[in-house]
Protein backbone atom coordinates (compact mmCIF):
# COMPACT_ATOMS: atom_id res chain seq x y z
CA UNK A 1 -128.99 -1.41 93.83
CA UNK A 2 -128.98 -1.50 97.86
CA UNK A 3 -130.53 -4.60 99.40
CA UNK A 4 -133.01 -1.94 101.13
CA UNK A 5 -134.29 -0.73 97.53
CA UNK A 6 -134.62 -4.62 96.03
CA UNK A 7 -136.93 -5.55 98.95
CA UNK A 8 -139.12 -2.29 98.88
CA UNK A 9 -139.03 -3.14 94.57
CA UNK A 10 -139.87 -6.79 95.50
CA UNK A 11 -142.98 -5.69 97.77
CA UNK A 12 -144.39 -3.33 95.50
CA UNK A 13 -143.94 -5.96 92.65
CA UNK A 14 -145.70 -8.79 94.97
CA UNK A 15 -148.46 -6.34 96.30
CA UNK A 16 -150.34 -4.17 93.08
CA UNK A 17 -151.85 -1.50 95.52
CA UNK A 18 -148.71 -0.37 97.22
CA UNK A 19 -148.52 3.34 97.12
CA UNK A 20 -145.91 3.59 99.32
CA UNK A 21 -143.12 1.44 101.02
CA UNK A 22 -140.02 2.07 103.07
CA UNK A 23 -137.84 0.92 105.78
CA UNK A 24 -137.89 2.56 108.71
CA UNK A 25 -136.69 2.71 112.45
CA UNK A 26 -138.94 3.51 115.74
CA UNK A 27 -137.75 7.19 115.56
CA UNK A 28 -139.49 7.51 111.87
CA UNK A 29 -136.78 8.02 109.91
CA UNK A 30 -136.45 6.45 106.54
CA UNK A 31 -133.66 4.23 105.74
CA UNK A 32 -135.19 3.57 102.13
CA UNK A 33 -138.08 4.67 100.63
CA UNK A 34 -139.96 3.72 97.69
CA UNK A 35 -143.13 5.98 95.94
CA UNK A 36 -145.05 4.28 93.83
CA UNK A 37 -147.84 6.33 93.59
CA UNK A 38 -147.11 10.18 94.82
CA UNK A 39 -149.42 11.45 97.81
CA UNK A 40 -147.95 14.50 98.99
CA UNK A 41 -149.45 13.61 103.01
CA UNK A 42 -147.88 9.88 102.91
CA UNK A 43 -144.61 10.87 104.88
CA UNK A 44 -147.18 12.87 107.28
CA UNK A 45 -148.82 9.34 107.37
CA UNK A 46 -146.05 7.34 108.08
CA UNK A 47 -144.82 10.30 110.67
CA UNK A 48 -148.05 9.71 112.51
CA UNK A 49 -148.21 6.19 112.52
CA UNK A 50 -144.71 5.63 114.12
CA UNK A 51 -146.10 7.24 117.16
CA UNK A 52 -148.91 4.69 117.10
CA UNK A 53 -145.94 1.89 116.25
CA UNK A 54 -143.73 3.04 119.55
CA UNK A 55 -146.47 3.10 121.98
CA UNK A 56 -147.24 -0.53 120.31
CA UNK A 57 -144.00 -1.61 120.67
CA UNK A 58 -144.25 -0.04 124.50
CA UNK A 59 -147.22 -1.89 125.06
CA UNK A 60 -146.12 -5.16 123.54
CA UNK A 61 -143.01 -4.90 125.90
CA UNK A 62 -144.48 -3.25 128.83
CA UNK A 63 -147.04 -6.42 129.25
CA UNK A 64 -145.16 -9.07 128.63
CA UNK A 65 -146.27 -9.69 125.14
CA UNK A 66 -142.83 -10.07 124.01
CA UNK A 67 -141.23 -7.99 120.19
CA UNK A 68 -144.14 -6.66 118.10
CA UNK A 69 -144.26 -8.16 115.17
CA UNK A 70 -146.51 -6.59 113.11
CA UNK A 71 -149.24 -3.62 113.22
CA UNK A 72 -152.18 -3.26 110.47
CA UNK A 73 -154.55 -0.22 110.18
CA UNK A 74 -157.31 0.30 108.29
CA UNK A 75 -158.94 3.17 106.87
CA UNK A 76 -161.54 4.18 104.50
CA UNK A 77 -158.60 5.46 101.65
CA UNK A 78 -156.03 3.50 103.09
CA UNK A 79 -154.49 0.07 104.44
CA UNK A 80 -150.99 0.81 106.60
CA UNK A 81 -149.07 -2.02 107.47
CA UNK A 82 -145.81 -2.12 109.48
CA UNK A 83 -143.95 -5.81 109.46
CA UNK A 84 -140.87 -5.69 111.98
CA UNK A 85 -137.25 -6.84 110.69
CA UNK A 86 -135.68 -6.20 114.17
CA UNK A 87 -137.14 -5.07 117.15
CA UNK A 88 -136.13 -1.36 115.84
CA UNK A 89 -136.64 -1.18 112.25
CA UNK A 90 -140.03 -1.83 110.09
CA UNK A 91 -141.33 -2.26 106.60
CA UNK A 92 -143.76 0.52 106.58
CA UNK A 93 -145.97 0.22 103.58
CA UNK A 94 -149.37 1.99 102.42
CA UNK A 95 -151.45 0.51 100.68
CA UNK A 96 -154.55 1.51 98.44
CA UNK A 97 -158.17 0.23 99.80
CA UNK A 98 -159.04 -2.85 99.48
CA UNK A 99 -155.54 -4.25 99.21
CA UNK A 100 -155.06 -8.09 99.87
CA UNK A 101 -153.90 -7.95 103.33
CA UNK A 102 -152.39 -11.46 103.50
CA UNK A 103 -150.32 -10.57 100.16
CA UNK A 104 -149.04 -7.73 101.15
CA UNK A 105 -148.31 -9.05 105.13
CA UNK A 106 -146.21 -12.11 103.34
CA UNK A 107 -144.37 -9.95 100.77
CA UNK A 108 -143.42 -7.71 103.56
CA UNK A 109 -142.44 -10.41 105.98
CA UNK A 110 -139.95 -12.08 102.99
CA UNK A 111 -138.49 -8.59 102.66
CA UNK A 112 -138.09 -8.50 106.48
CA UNK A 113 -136.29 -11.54 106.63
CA UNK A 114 -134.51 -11.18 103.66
CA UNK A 115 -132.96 -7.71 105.61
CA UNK A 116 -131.84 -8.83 108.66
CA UNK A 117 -128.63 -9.45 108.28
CA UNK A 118 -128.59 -5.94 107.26
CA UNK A 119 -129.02 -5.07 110.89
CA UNK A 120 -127.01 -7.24 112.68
C-alpha cells in the first residue's frame, strides 16, 4: 500500500463521516483518492472547490498572509475541508453534515505531515 492510500485510510478511520478523501495538487488533480461513500457529483465538488482553494492560496500570498494552511466550507449536505501538506498539494476531504470539524482538521493535518517527505 502507497503512503498516499495509508493516510487517506488513516483519515477516514479517524473521521466516521468522511465520504470522500484524496490528495490533491492546486491544478485539481488527484494523486490518491479514497471513496468511502459513492456520490457521483463529489469529483465535480472537489473540481469546484480547487478554484476556490487557488484564488485562496492567491489571496493568502498576494497580501502578505504568508502559505495557506487550511480552507473549511460549510454547507447544508456537506463539510469540505482542504489541509495543505506543501504549499502545492492538499488533503481534500468531504465530509457528511455535522462532521466533528476539529477531528477531522487533526486527522488530516497528521496525514499532512506524515506526507511530506513525499514531496520533497
Amino acid at each position: 500500500m502507497s503512503a498516499f492510500a495509508e493516510a487517506l485510510r488513516g483519515v477516514a478511520a479517524r473521521v466516521p463521516e468522511t465520504q470522500l478523501v484524496m490528495v490533491m495538487g492546486t491544478d485539481g488533480i488527484p494523486i490518491e483518492k479514497l471513496v468511502v461513500r459513492a456520490d457521483p457529483n463529489m469529483d465535480a465538488v472537489a473540481a469546484e472547490y480547487t478554484t476556490l482553494l487557488r484564488a485562496s492560496v492567491s489571496a493568502a500570498a498576494d497580501t502578505g498572509l504568508g502559505d495557506l494552511q487550511e480552507l473549511s466550507i460549510v454547507t447544508e449536505k456537506m463539510v469540505a475541508m482542504l489541509v495543505a501538506i506543501t504549499s502545492e498539494y492538499f488533503i481534500f476531504a468531504a465530509l457528511s453534515p455535522g462532521a466533528i470539524t476539529g477531528r477531522a482538521r487533526y486527522a488530516m493535518r497528521l496525514a499532512g505531515l506524515g506526507l511530506e517527505k513525499e514531496f520533497a
